[in-house]
Protein backbone atom coordinates (compact mmCIF):
# COMPACT_ATOMS: atom_id res chain seq x y z
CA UNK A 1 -7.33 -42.56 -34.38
CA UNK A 2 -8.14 -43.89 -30.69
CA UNK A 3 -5.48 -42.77 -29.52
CA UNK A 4 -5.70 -39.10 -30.73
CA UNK A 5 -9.26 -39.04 -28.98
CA UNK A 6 -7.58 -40.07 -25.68
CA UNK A 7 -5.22 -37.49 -25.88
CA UNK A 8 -7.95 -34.59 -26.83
CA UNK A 9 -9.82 -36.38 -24.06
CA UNK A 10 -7.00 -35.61 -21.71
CA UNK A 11 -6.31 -31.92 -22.52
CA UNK A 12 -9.74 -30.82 -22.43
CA UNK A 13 -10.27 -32.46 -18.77
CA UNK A 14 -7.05 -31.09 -17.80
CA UNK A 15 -8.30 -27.26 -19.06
CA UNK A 16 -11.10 -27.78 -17.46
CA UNK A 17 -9.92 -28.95 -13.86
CA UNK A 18 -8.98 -25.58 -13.75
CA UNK A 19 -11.73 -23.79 -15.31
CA UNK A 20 -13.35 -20.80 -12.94
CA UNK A 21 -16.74 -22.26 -10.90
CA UNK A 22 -19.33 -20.84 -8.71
CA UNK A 23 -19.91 -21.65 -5.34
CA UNK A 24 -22.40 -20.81 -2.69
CA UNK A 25 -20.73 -19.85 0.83
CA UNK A 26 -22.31 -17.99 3.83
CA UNK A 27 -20.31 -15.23 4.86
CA UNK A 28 -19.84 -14.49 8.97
CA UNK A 29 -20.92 -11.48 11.02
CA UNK A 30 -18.84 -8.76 10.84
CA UNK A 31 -17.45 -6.94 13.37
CA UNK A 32 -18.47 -3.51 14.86
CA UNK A 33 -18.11 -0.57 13.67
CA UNK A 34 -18.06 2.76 15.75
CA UNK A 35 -18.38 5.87 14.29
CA UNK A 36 -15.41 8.13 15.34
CA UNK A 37 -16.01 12.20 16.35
CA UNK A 38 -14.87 14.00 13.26
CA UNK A 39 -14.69 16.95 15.06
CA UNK A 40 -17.65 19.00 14.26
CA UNK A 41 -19.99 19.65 17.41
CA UNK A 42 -19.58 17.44 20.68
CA UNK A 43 -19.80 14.05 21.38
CA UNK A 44 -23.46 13.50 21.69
CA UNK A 45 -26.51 13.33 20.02
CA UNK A 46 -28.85 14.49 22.85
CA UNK A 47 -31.76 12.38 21.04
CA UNK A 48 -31.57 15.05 17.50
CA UNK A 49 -31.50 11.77 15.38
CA UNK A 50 -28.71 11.17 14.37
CA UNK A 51 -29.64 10.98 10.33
CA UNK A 52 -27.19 7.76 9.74
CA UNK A 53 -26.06 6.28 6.84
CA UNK A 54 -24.18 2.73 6.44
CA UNK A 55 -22.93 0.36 3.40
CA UNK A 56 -21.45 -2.82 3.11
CA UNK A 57 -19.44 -3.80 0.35
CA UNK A 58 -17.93 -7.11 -0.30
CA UNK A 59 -14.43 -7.27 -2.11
CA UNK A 60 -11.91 -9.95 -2.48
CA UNK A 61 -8.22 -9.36 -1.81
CA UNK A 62 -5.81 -9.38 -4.47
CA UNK A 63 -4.32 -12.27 -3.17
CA UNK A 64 -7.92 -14.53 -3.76
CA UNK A 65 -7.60 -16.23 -0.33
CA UNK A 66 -10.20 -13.94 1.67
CA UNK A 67 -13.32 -12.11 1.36
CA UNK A 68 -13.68 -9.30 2.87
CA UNK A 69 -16.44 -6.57 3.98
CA UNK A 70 -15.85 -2.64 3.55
CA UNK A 71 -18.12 -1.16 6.31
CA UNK A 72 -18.66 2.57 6.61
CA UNK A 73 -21.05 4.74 8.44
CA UNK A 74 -22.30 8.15 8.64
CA UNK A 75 -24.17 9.90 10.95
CA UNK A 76 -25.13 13.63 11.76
CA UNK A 77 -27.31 15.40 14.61
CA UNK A 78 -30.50 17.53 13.21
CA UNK A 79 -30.40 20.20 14.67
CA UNK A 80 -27.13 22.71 16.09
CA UNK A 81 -24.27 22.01 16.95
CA UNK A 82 -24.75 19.32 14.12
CA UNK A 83 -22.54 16.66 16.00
CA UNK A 84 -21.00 14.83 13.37
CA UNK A 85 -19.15 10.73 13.02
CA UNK A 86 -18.09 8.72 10.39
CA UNK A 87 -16.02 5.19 10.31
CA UNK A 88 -14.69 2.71 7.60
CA UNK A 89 -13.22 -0.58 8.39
CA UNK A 90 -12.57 -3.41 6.90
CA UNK A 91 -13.59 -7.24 7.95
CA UNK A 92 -12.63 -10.43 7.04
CA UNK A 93 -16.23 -12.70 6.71
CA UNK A 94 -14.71 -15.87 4.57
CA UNK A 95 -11.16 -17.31 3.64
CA UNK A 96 -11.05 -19.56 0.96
CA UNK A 97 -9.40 -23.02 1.80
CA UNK A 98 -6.25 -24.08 0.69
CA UNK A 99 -6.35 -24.81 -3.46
CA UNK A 100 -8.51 -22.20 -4.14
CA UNK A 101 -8.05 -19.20 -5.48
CA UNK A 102 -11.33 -16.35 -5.41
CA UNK A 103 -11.86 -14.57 -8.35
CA UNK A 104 -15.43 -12.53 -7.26
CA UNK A 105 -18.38 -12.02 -6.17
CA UNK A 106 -21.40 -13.06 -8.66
CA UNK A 107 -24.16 -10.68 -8.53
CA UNK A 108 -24.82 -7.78 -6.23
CA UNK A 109 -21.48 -6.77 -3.65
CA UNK A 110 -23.18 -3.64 -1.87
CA UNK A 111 -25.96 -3.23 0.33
CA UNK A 112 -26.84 0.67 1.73
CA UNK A 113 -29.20 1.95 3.67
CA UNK A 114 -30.54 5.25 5.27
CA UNK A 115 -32.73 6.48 8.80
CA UNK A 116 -33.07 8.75 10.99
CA UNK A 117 -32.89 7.32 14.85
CA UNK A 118 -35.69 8.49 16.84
CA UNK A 119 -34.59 5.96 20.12
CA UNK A 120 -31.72 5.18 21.92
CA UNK A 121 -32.36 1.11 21.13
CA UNK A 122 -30.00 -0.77 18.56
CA UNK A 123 -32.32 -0.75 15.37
CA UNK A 124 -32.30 -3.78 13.04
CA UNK A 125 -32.96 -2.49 9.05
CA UNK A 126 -32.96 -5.39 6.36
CA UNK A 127 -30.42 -5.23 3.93
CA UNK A 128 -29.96 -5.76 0.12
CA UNK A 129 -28.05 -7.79 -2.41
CA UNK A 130 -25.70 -9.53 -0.32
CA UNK A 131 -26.54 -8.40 2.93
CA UNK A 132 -29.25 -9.29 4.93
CA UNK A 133 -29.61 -7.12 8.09
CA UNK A 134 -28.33 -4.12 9.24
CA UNK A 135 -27.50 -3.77 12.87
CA UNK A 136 -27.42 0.38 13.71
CA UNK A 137 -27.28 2.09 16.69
CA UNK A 138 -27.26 5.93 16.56
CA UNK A 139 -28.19 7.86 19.51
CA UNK A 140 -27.97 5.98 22.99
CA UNK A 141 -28.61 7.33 26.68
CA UNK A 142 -25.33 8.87 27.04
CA UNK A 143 -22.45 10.24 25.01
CA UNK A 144 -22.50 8.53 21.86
CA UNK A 145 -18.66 8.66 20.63
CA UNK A 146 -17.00 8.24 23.39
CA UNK A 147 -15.50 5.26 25.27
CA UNK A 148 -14.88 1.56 24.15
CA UNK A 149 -15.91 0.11 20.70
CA UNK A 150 -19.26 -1.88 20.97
CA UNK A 151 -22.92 -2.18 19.53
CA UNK A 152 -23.93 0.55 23.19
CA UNK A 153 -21.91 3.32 21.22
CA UNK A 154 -22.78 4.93 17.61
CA UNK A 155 -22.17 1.86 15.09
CA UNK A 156 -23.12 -0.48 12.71
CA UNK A 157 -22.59 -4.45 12.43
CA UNK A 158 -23.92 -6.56 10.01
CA UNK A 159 -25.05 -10.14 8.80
CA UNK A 160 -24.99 -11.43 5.21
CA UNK A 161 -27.43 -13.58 3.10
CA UNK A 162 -25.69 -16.63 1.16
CA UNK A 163 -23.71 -15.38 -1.30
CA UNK A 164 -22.06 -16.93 -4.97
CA UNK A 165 -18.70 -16.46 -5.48
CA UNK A 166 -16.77 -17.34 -8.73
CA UNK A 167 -13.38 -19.21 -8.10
CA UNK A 168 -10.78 -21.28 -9.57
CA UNK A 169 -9.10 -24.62 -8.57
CA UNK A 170 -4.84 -23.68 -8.31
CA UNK A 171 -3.03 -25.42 -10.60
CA UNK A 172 -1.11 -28.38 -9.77
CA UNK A 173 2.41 -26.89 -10.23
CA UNK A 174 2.22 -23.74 -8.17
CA UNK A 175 0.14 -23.72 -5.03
CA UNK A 176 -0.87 -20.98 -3.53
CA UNK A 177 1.95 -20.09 -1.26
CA UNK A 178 4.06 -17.41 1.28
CA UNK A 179 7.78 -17.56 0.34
CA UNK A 180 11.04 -15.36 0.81
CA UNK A 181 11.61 -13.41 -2.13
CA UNK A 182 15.82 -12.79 -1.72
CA UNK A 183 15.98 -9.49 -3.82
CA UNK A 184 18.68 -8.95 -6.35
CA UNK A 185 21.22 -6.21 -6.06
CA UNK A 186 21.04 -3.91 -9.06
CA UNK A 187 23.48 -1.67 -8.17
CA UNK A 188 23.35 2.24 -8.37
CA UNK A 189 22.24 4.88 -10.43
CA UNK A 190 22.56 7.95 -11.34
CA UNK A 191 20.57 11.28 -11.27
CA UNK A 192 18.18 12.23 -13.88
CA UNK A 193 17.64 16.12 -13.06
CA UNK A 194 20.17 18.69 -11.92
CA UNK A 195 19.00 21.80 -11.52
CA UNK A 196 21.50 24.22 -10.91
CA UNK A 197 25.08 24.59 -9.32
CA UNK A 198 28.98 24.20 -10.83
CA UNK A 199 28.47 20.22 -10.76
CA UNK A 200 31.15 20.00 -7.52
CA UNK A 201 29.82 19.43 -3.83
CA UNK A 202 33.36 20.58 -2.28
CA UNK A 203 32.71 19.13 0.58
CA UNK A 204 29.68 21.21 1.53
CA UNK A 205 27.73 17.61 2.20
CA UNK A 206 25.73 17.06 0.28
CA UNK A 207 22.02 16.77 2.16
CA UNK A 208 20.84 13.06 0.66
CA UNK A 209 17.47 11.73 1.34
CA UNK A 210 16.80 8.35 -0.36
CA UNK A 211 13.57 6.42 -0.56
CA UNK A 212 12.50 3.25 -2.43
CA UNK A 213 8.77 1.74 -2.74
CA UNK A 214 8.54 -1.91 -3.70
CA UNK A 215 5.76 -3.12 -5.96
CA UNK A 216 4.53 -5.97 -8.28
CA UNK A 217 5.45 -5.70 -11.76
CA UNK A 218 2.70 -5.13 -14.28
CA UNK A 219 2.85 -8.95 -16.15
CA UNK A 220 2.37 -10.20 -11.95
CA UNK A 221 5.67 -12.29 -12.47
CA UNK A 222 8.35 -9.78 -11.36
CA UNK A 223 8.67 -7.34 -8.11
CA UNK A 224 10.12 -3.73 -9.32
CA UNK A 225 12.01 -1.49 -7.03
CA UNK A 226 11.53 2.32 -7.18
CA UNK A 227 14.14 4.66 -6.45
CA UNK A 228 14.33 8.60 -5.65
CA UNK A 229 16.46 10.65 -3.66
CA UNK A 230 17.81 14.49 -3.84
CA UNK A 231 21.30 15.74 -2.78
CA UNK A 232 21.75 19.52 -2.10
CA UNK A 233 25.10 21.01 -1.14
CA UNK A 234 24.57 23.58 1.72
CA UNK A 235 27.30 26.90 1.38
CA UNK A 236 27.70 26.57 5.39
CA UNK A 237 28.50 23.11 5.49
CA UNK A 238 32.36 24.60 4.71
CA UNK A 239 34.65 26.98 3.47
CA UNK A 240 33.01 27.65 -0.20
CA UNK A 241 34.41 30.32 -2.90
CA UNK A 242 33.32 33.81 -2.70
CA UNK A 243 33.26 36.24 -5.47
CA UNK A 244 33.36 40.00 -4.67
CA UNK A 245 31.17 42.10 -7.31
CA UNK A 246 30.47 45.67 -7.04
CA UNK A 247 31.71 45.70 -3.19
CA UNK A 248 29.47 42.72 -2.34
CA UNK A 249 30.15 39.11 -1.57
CA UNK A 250 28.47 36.61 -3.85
CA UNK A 251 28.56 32.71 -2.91
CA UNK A 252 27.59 30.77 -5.93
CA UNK A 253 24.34 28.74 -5.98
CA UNK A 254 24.21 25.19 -4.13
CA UNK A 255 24.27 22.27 -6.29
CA UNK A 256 21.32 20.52 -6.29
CA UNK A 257 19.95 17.11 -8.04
CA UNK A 258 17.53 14.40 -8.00
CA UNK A 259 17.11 11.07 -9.35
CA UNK A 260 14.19 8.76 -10.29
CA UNK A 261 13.98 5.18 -11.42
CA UNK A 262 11.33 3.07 -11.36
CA UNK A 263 10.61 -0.33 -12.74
CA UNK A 264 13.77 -1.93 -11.66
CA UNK A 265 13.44 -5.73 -11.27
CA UNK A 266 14.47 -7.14 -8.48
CA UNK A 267 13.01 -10.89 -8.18
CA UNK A 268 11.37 -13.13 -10.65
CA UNK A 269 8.30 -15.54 -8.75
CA UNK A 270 9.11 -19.00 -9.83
CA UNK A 271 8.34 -20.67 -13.11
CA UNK A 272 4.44 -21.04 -13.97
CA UNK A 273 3.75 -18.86 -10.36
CA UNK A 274 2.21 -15.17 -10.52
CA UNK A 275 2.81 -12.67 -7.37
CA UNK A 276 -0.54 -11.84 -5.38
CA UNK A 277 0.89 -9.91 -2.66
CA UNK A 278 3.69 -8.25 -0.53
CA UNK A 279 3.21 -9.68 2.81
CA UNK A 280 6.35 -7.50 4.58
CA UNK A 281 7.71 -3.37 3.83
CA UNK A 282 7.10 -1.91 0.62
CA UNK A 283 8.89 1.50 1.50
CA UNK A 284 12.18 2.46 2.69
CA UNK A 285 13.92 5.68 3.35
CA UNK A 286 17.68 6.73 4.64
CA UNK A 287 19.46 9.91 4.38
CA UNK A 288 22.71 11.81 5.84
CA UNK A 289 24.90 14.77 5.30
CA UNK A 290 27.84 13.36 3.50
CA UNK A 291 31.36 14.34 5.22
CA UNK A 292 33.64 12.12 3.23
CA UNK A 293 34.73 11.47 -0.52
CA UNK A 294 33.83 7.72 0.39
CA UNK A 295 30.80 5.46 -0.70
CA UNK A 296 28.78 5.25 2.67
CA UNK A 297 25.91 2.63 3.35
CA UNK A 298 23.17 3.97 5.66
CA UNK A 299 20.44 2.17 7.51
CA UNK A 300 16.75 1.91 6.88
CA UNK A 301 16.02 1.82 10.54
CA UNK A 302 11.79 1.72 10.21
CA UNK A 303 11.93 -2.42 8.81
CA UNK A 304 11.40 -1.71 5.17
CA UNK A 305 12.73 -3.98 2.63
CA UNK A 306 15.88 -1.96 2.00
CA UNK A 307 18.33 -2.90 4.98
CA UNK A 308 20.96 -0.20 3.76
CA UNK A 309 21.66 2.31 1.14
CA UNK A 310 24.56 2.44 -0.74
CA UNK A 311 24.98 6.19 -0.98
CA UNK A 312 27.98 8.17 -3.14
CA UNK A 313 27.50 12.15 -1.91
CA UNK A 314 30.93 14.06 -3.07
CA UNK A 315 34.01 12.98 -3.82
CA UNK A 316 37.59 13.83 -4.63
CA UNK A 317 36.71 15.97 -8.11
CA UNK A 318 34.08 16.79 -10.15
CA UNK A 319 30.81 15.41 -8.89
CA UNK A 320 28.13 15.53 -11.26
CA UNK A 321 28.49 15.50 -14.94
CA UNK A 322 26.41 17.33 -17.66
CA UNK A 323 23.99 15.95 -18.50
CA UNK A 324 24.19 13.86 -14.86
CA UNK A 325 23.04 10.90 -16.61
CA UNK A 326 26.43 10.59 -18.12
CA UNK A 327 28.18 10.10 -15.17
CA UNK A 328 29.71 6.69 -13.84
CA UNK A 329 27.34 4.47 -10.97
CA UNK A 330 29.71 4.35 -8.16
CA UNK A 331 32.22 6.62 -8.85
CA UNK A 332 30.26 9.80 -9.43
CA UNK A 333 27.41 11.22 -7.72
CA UNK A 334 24.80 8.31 -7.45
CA UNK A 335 22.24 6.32 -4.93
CA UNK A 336 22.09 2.07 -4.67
CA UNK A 337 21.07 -0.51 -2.79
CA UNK A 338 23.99 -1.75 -0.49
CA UNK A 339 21.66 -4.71 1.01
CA UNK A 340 17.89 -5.35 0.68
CA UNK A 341 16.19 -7.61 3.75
CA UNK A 342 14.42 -10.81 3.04
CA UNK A 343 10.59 -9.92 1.41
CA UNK A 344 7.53 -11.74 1.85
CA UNK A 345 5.09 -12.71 -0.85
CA UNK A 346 2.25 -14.92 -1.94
CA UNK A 347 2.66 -16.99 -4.88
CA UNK A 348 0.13 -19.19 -6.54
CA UNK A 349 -1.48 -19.85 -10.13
């Protein structure tokens, strides 16, 4: 019997090492925030207010290493021509130390407040909930949107009170991490809509535009790939069949199809980790007029995650079966991955 008790004793302590806690933390200053000209009216208040409007919201990345603080701001002229800015940024006011993972903010997040300016001084406002003082400046001697970002132009900064946050202590066997996720080929596909056309390109192209959008799985264990693209033959691209009816010439419709897949997995986070975030690309995009019956890999030029695409346009028969999801990856009319560039994620518990 003692030695069942020590061995309760031990799995309870162990649950509870990693049990969610609340701290206390005091966030920093943010930055400043300038209102930007949204195009109604000039660039200047000429001392009509402005009526302004500011919030502050505290949210914690997905990841649950930093806090950050949403700032926006409004403000408006009272009288014509109604001169009109409004910003949103984001700050980082706290990162969590390594071990610890942030899980929210306990209590009240958002602080908002209202005025109209009636001076061209920086005017301090006390805050709610988390924050503690507003720091506004509407109308100032000169033009008020214009120029370099700083607390002399329309804008808002602001300090914070103490605030509670509820986090959790990583477990022992996956710490929070960056690593190189090396994705896994899963070859090509084929389309899922056709639309119209004989099902043969002829070597009229086709047009291909491919895109893919990296994301993290629903369970947070896997990243999925997403994969669309359309291929349209174009009559001019050569000599096509004509048909003469009635004394006219008739060229028959282009062939034209798309394809979706989504939720293809492409790397697995290692055992007992979950994925918090893509650090690198999460879209991709290639395209090209096809002028062969050949497979042909072109570039994602713009950094995504997808270094090439593996793309199969027209080839030496029948291109597209009926219904085109019968067809054969590879051989027939389809869209791959030929190689996918090293991503960039954050692991932890």
């Amino acid at each position: 019997m003692p030695q069942l008790l020590v061995v309760v004793f031990i799995m309870l302590a162990a649950g509870a090492a990693h049990a969610d806690r609340v701290i206390t933390i005091q966030p920093q200053a943010t930055g400043v925030l300038c209102a930007q000209h949204t195009g109604r009216g000039d660039r200047d208040f000429y001392g009509n207010g402005p009526e302004v409007e500011a919030s502050a919201t505290l949210i914690v990345d997905r990841d649950g290493r930093r806090l950050r603080a949403r700032l926006t701001m409004f403000a408006r002229e009272t009288s014509p021509d109604w001169t009109t800015a409004d910003g949103i940024q984001d700050f980082v006011v706290w990162t969590a130390p390594e071990g610890m993972t942030l899980v929210g903010v306990e209590g009240s997040n958002r602080a908002y407040v209202s005025y109209t300016d009636v001076d061209h001084e920086q005017d301090v406002l006390p805050g709610t909930g988390p924050v503690r003082q507003f720091q506004l400046t509407g109308d100032t001697d000169g033009e008020d949107l214009t120029g370099p970002c700083s607390n002399r132009r329309t804008s808002v900064q602001v300090l914070f009170e103490r605030v509670q946050l509820r986090v959790r202590d990583e477990a022992a066997g996956c710490p929070r991490r960056l690593v190189q996720a090396y994705l896994r080929n899963p070859g090509m596909f084929c389309p899922t809509w056709r639309n119209h056309g004989d099902g043969d390109f002829y070597g009229n192209g086709p047009q291909i535009s491919a895109a893919a959008v990296l994301d993290i799985g629903p369970d947070d264990r896997t990243l999925q790939m997403s994969l669309t693209w359309e291929a349209q033959e174009n009559p001019w691209y050569g000599e096509r069949i004509r048909y003469y009816y009635w004394g006219r010439t008739y060229t028959p419709p282009s062939d034209t199809v798309m394809g979706s897949h989504g939720g293809i997995d492409v790397w697995t986070a290692p055992a007992g980790c979950r994925i918090h975030e893509i650090r690198s690309g999460r879209r991709s995009a290639g395209g090209q007029i096809d002028d062969d019956h050949d497979v042909n890999v072109v570039f994602d030029r713009r950094g995504g995650f997808v270094h090439s695409f593996r793309l199969m346009g027209d080839r030496d028969g029948t291109d597209i079966a009926d219904p085109p999801t019968q067809c054969t990856p590879g051989e027939m009319h389809s869209v791959g991955v030929q190689a996918f560039r090293p991503v960039t994620v954050v692991v932890g518990p």
